[in-house]
Protein backbone atom coordinates (compact mmCIF):
# COMPACT_ATOMS: atom_id res chain seq x y z
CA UNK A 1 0.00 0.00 0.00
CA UNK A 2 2.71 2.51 0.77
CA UNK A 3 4.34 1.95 -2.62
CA UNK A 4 1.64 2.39 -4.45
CA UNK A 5 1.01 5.82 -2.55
CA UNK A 6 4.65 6.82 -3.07
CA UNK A 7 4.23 5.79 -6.67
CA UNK A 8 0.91 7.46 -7.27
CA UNK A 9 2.23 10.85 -5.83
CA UNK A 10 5.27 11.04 -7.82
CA UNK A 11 2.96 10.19 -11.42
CA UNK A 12 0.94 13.11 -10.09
CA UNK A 13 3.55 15.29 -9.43
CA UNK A 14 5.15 14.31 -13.32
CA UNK A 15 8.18 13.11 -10.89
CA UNK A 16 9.55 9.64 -12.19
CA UNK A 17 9.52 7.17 -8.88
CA UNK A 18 13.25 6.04 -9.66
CA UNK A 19 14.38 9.25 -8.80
CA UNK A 20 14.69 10.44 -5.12
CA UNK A 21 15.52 13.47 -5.96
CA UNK A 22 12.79 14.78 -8.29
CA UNK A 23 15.43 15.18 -10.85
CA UNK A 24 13.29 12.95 -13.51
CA UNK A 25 10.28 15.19 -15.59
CA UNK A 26 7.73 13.94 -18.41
CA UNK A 27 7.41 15.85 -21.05
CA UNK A 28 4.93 14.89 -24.12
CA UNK A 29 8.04 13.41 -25.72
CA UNK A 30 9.14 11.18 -23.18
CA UNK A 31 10.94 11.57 -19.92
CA UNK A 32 14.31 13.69 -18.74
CA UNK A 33 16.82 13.20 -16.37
CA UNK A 34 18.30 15.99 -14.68
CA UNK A 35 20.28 17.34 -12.05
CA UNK A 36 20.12 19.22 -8.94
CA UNK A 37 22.30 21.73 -7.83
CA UNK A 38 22.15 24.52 -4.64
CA UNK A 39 24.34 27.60 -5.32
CA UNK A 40 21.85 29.30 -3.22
CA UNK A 41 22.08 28.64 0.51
CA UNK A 42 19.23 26.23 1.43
CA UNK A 43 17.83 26.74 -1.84
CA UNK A 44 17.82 23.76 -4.37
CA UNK A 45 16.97 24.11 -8.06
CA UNK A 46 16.03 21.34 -10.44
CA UNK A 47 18.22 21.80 -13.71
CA UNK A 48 17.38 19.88 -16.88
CA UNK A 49 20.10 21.14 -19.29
CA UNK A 50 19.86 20.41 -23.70
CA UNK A 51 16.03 19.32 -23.71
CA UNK A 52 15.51 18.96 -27.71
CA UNK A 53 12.16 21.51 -28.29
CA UNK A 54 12.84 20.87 -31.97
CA UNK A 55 14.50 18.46 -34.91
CA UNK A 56 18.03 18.99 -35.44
CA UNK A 57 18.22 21.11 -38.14
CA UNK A 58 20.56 19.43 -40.30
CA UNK A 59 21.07 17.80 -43.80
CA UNK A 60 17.52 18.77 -45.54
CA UNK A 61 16.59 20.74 -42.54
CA UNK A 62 18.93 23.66 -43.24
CA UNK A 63 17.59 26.83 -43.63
CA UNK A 64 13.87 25.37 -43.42
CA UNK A 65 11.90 26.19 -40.93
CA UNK A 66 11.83 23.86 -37.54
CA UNK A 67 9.96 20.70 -36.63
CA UNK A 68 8.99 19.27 -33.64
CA UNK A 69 10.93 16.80 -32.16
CA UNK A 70 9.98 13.07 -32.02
CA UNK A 71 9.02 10.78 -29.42
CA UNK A 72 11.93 9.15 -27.50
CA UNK A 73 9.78 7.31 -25.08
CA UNK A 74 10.31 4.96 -23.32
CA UNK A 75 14.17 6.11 -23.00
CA UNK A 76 14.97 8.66 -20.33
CA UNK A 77 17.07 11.19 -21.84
CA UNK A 78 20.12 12.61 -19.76
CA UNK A 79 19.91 16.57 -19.86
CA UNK A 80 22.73 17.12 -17.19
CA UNK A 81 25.30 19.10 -19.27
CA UNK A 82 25.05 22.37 -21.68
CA UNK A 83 24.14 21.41 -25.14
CA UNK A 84 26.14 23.06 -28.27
CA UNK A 85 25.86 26.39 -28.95
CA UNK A 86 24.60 27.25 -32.55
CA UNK A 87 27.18 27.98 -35.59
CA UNK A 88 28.78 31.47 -35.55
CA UNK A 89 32.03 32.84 -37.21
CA UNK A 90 32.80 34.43 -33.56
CA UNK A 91 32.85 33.23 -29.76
CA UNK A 92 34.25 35.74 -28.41
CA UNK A 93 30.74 37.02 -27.06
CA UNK A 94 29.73 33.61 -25.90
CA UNK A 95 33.06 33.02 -24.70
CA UNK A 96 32.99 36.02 -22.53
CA UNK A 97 29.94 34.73 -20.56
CA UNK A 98 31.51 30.95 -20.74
CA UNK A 99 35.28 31.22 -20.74
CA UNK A 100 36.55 28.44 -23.27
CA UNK A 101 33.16 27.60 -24.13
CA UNK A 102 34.08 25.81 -27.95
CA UNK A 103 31.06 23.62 -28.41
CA UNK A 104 29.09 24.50 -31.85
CA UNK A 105 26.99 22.47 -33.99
CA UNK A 106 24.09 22.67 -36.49
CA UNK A 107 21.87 20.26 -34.21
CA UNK A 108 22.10 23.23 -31.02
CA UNK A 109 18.13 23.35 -30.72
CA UNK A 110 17.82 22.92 -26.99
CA UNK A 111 16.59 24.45 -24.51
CA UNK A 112 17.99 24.48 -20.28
CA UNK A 113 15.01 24.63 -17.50
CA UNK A 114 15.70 26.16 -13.85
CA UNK A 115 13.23 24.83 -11.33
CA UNK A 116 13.07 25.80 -7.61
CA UNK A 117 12.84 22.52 -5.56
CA UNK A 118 9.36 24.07 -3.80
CA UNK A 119 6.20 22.80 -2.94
CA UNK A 120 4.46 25.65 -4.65
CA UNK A 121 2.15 24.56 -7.91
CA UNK A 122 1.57 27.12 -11.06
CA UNK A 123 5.34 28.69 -11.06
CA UNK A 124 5.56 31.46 -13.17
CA UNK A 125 7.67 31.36 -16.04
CA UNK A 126 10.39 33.39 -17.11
CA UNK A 127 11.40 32.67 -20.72
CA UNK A 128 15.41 34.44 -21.78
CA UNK A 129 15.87 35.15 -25.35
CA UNK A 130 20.10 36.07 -25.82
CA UNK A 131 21.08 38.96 -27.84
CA UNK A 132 24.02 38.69 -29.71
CA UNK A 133 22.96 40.86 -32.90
CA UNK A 134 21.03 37.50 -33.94
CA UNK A 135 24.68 36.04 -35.15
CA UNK A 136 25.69 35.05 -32.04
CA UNK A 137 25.18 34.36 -28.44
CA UNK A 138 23.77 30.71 -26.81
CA UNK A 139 20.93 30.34 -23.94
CA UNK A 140 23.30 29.11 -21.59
CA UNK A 141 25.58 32.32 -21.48
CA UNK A 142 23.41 33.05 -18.45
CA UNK A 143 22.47 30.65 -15.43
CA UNK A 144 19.05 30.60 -14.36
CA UNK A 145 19.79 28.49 -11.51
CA UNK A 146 20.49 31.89 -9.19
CA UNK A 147 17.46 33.10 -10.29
CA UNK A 148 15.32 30.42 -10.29
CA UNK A 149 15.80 29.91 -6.71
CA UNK A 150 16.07 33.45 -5.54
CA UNK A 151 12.42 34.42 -7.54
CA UNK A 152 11.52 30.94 -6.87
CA UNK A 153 9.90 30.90 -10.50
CA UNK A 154 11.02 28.93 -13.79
CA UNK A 155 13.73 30.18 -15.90
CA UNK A 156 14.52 28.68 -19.26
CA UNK A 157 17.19 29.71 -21.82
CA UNK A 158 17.56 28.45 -24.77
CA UNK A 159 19.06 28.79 -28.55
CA UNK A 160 17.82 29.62 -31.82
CA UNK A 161 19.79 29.81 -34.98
CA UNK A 162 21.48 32.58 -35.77
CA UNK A 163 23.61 34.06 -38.27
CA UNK A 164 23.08 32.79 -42.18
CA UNK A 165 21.46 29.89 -40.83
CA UNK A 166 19.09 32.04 -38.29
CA UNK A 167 18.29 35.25 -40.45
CA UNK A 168 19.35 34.71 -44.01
CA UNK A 169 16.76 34.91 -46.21
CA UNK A 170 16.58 34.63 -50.58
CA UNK A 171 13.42 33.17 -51.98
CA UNK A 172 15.33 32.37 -54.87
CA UNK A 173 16.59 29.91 -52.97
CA UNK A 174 13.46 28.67 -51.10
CA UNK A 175 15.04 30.63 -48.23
CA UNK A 176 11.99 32.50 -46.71
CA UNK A 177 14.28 33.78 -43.64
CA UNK A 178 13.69 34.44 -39.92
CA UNK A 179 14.22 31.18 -39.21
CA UNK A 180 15.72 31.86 -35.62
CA UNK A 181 12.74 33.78 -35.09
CA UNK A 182 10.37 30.83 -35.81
CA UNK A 183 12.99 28.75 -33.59
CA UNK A 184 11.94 30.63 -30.87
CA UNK A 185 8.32 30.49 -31.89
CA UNK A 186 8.76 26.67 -31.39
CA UNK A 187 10.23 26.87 -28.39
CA UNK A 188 7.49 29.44 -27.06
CA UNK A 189 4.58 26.08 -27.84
CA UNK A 190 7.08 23.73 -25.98
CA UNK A 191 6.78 25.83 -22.85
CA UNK A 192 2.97 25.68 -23.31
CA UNK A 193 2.51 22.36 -24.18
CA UNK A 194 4.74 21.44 -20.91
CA UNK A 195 5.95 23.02 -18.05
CA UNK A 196 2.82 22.24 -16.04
CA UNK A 197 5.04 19.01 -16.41
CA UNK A 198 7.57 21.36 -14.08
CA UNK A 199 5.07 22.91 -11.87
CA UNK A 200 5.02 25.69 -14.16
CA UNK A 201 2.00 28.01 -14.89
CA UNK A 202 1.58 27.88 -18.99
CA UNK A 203 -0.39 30.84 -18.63
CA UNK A 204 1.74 32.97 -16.51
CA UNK A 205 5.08 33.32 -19.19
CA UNK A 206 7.27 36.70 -19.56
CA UNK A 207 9.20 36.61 -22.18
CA UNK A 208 12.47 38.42 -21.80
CA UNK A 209 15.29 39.57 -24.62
CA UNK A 210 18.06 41.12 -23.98
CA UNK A 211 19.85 43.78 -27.25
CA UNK A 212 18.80 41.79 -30.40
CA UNK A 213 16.77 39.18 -27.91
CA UNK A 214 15.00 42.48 -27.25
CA UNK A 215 13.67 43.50 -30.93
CA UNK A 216 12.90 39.63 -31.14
CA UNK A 217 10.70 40.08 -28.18
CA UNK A 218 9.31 43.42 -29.32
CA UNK A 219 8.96 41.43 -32.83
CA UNK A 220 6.60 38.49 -30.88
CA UNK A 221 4.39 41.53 -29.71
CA UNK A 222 3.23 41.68 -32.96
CA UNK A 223 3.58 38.30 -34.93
CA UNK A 224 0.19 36.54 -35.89
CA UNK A 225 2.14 33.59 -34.45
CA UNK A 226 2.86 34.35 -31.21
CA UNK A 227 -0.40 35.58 -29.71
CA UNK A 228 -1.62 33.19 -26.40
CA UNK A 229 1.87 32.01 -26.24
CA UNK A 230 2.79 34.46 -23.38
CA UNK A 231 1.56 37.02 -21.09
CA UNK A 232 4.16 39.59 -20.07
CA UNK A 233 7.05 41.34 -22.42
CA UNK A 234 10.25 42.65 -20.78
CA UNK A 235 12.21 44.65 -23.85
CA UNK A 236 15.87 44.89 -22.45
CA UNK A 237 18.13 47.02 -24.40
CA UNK A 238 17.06 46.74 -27.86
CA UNK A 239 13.78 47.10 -30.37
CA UNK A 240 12.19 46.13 -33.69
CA UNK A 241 11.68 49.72 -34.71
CA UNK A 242 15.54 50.29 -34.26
CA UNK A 243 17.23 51.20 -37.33
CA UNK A 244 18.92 47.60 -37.37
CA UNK A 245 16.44 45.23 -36.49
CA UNK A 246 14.80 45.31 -40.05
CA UNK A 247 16.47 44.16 -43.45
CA UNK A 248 16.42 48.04 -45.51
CA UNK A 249 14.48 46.57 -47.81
CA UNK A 250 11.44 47.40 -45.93
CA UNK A 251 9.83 50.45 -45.68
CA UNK A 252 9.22 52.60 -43.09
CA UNK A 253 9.51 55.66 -41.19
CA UNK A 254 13.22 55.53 -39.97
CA UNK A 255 15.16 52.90 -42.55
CA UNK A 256 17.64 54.10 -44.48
CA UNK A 257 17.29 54.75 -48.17
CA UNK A 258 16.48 51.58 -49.72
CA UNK A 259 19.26 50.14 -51.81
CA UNK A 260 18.65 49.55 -55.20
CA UNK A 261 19.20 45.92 -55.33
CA UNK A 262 16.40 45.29 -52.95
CA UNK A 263 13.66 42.79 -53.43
CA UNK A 264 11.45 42.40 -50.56
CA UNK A 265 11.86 39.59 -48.30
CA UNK A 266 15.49 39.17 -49.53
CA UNK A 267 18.63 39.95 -47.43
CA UNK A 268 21.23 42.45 -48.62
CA UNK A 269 24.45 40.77 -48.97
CA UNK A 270 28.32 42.27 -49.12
CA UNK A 271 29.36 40.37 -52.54
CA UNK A 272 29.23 38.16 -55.02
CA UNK A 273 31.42 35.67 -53.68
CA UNK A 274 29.29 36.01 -50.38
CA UNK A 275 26.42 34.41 -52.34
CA UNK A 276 28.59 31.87 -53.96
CA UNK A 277 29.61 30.56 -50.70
CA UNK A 278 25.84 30.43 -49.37
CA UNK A 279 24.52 28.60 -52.14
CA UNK A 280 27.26 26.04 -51.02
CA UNK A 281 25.77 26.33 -48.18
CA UNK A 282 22.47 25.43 -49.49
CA UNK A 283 23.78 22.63 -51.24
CA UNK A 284 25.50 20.90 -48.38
CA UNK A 285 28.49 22.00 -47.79
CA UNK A 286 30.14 22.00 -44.66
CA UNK A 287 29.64 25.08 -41.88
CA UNK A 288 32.93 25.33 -40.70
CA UNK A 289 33.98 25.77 -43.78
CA UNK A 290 32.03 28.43 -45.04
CA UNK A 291 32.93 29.94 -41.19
CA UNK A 292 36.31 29.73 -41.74
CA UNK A 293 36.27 30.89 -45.08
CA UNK A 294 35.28 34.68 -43.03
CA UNK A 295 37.26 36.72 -41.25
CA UNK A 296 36.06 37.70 -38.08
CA UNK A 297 34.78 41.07 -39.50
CA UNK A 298 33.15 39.85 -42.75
CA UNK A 299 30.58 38.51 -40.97
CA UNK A 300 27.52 40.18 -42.27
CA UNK A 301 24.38 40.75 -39.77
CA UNK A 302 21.52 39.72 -41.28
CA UNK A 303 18.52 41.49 -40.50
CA UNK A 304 14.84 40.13 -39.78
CA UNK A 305 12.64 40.27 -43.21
CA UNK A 306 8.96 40.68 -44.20
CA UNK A 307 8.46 36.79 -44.89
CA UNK A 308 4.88 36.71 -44.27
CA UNK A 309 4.61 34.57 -42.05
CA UNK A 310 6.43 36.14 -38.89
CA UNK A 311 5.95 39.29 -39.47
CA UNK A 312 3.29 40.22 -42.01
CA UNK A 313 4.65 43.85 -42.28
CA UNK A 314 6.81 46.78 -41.25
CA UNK A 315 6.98 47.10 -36.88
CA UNK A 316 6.53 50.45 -37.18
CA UNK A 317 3.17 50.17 -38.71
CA UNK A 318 2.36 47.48 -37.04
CA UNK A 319 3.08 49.02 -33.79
CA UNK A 320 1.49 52.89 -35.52
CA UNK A 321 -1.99 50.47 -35.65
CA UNK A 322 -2.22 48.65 -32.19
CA UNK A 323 -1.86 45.49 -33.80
CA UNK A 324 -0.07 43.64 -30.54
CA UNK A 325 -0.02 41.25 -27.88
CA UNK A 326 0.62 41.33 -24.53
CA UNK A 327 -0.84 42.01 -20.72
CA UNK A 328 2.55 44.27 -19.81
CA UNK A 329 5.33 45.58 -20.73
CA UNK A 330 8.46 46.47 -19.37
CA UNK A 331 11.27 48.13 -21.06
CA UNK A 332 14.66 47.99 -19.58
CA UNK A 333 17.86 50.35 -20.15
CA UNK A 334 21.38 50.70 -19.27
CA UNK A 335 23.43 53.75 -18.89
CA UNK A 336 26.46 52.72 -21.40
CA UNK A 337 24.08 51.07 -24.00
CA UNK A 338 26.52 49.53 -26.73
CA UNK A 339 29.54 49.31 -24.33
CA UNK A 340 31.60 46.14 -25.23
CA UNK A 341 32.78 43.83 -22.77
CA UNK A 342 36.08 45.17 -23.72
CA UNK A 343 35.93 48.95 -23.29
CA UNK A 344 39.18 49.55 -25.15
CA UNK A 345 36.95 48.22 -28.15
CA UNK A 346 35.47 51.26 -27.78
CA UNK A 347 38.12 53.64 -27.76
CA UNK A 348 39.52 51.98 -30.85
CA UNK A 349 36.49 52.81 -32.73
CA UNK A 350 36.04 56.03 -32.22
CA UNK A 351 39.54 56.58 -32.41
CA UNK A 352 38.92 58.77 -35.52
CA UNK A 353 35.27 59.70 -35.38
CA UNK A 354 34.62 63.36 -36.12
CA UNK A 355 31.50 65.05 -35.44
CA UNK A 356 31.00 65.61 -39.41
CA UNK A 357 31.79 62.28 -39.89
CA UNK A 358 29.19 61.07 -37.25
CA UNK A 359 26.39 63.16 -38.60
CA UNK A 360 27.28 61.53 -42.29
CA UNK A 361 27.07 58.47 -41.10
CA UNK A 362 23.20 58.71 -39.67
CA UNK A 363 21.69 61.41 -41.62
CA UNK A 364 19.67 58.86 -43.58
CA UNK A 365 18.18 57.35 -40.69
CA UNK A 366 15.86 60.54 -40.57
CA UNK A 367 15.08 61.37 -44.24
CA UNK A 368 12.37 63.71 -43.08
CA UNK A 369 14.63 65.87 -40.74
CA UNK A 370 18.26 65.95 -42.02
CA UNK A 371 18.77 69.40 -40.44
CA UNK A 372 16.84 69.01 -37.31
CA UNK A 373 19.09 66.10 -36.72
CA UNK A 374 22.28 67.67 -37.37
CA UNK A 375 21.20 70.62 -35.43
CA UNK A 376 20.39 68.50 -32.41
CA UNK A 377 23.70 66.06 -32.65
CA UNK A 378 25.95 69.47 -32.47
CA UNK A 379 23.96 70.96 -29.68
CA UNK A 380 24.64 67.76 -28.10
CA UNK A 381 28.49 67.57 -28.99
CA UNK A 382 28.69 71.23 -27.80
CA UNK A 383 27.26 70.31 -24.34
CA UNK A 384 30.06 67.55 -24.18
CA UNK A 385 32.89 70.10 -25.11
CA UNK A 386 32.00 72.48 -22.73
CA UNK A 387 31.92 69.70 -20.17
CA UNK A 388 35.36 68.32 -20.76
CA UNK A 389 33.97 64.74 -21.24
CA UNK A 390 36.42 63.15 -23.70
CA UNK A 391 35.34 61.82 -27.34
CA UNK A 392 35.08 58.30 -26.49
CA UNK A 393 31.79 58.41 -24.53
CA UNK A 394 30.05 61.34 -26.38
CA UNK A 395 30.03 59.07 -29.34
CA UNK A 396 29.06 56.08 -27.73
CA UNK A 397 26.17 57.91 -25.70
CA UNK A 398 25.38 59.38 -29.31
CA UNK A 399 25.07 55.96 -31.11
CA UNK A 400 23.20 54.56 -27.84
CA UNK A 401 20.25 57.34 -28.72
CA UNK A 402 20.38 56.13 -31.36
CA UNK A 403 20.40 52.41 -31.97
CA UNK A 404 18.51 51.48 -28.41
CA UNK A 405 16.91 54.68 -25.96
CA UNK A 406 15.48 56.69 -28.73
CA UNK A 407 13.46 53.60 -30.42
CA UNK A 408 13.25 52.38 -27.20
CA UNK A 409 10.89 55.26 -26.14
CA UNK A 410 9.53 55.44 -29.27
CA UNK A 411 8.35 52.14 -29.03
CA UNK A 412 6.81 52.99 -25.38
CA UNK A 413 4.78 56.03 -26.58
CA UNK A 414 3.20 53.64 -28.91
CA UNK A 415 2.04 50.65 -26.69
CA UNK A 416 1.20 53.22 -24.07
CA UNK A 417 -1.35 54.67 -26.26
CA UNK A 418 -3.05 51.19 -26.46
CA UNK A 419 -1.92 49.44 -22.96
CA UNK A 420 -1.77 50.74 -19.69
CA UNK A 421 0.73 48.61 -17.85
CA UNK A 422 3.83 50.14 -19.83
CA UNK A 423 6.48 50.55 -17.66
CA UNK A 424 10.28 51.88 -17.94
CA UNK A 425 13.15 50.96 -15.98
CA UNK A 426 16.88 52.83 -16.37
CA UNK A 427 19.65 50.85 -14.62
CA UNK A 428 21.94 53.28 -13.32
CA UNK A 429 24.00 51.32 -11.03
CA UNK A 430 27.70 51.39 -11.66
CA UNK A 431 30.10 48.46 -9.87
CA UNK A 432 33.55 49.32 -8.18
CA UNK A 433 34.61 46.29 -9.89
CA UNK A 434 33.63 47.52 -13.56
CA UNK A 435 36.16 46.95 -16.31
CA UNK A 436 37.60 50.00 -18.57
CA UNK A 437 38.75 53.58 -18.36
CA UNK A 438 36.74 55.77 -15.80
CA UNK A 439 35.08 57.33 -18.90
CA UNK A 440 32.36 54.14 -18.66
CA UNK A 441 31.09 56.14 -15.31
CA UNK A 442 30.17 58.78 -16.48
CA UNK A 443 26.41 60.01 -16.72
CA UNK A 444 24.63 59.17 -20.01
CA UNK A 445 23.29 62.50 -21.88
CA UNK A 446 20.10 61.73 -24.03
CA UNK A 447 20.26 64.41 -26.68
């Protein structure tokens, strides 16, 4: 009698009986095996680390879009160790979070889930999209194990392709593009269709992106494919009406001037032989060695497209009209927006920036108001002069208006006028342990 009670508890908790420790979870593709750890003082956490939310997307799978993965019942499938991080020409991002972190392969769909060891039922959910400039970055830069246990609510990570094989997009080529996008999408109806399995609360998700994880998110406010598949938006550091979220083939208030070799839903690439090497791609070839083939800065960034499917048009209209989804919003900034994890980065790019050469450089972003914009960047640089503060922050502060606080609040105004819980947070704090010159203290100037 009492083994059938300690049996019939653990089915009803999803928690396989062989395991003491509630480290075994069903999911609707068969059962996991996973790990616990306790970084927090008297605080355990549940990990389940490279659960497969979708096929490997390899061989005939390249650039298509992704597929659910199949059953592997009755096996128990180990998820105790990170899984591979998605192919990029450069690791020095990922490697930054995860020092000597070398793993990368094409089948990298997988996703790592942070439980609190509670008694609690209907967790919330937090669900971490990476930035990375969608051509690099991995979910498991960042370990929800800390905050799984101190918020005592689910964390999952997880990554999407990126890169040529995430955002590339040629229907020439039956490439239809934002295939990271739809990765994510994927992984968005694995949460739903299972982490009640976890103790989780399908109907209480935030999703959260950080930089380029941050348009995505703003980009799932308003895709016909996301709606129901979360509650609660946190936009950290980034946005889709940013001028570099969007390919410049599309249309809309702030792009640039559209090149003339633009077709819509068709990414803009640097060169002939670029396209010769991706249609390799598309045939088979290896991805190393169209990786190696790159130097570290030929690496183009691919922007999101129109592919009609994702998104059905520009954000900015989109956004203009109402059309999104969500109960909240929060949008999150940093002072030093665009600082590098190596400051001296910086410094070394705007070595031999000139004010003229700045205003060049972003006139087109405002087709409508050249002059206002030129006036404003100059009263801006004056301010800075008169201050003292040296070159290297003024532009960075200038490219951070930019590229992430201007759309930023922008993108505010606009769900504000349709939502009422639209909140703003500016993260001010600056560590005694921070890295770089003392310039990266100094007080950020919105023009």
């Amino acid at each position: 009698m009492l083994t059938f009670l300690v049996i019939s508890l653990a089915l009803f908790n999803n928690v396989s009986p062989a395991s003491q420790h509630g480290t075994n979870r069903k999911t609707i593709y068969g059962w996991i095996r996973g790990k616990v750890t306790s970084r927090v003082p008297g605080l355990k956490v549940e990990e389940y680390l490279g659960v497969p939310y979708a096929l490997p997307p390899i061989g005939h799978f390249r650039f298509k879009r992704p597929k659910e993965p199949v059953i592997w019942h009755p096996i128990v499938l180990k998820t105790t160790k990170l899984p591979p991080a998605c192919p990029t020409v450069d690791l020095n991002y990922i490697q930054f979070h995860k020092p000597g972190f070398k793993n990368l392969n094409e089948d990298c769909l997988y996703m790592n889930i942070y439980k609190p060891m509670t008694r609690r039922r209907k967790l919330p959910v937090l669900f971490f999209i990476h930035g990375g400039s969608n051509v690099d970055g991995m979910g498991a830069m960042f370990d929800g194990d800390i905050l799984a246990a101190n918020g005592q609510i689910i964390v999952v990570t997880f990554n999407y392709r990126v890169s040529v094989l995430g955002f590339y997009a040629n229907e020439s080529l039956g490439i239809k593009g934002n295939n990271g996008l739809m990765d994510q999408v994927l992984a968005m109806k694995w949460i739903q269709r299972n982490i009640r399995y976890f103790g989780g609360d399908p109907s209480k998700v935030t999703i959260h992106g950080h930089s380029a994880g941050a348009a995505d998110v703003g980009a799932h406010l308003i895709s016909p494919l996301t709606k129901g598949l979360f509650r609660n938006a946190i936009i950290h550091s980034g946005s889709p009406i940013a001028n570099w979220f969007m390919s410049k083939c599309v249309r809309s208030g702030n792009t640039l001037v559209i090149p003339k070799e633009c077709r819509p839903g068709t990414s803009l690439v640097p060169s002939e032989a670029f396209k010769a090497k991706i249609r390799k791609l598309v045939g088979g070839s290896p991805i190393n060695d169209f990786f190696s083939s790159l130097l570290y800065d030929q690496d183009p960034v691919f922007a999101s497209v129109i592919d009609g499917d994702f998104i059905t048009d520009s954000p900015d209209k989109l956004f203009t009209c109402g059309q999104f989804h969500a109960h909240s919003v929060l949008f999150l900034t940093a002072r030093d927006e665009g600082l590098q994890a190596n400051p001296q980065e910086i410094e070394e790019h705007y070595k031999y920036k000139t004010i003229d050469g700045f205003i060049a450089e972003n006139k087109d972003l405002f087709p409508d108001r050249k002059r206002k914009f030129e006036e404003d960047v100059l009263r801006v640089n004056k301010e800075w002069i008169k201050n003292n503060i040296s070159t290297f922050p003024h532009y960075l502060h200038m490219n951070a208006d930019l590229g992430f606080f201007a759309p930023m609040v922008k993108l505010a105004d606009r769900i504000s006028e349709k939502l009422k819980k639209v909140f703003m947070l500016s993260f001010q704090y600056i560590s005694e342990h921070k890295p770089g010159p003392h310039w990266t203290a100094l007080p950020a100037q919105m023009g």
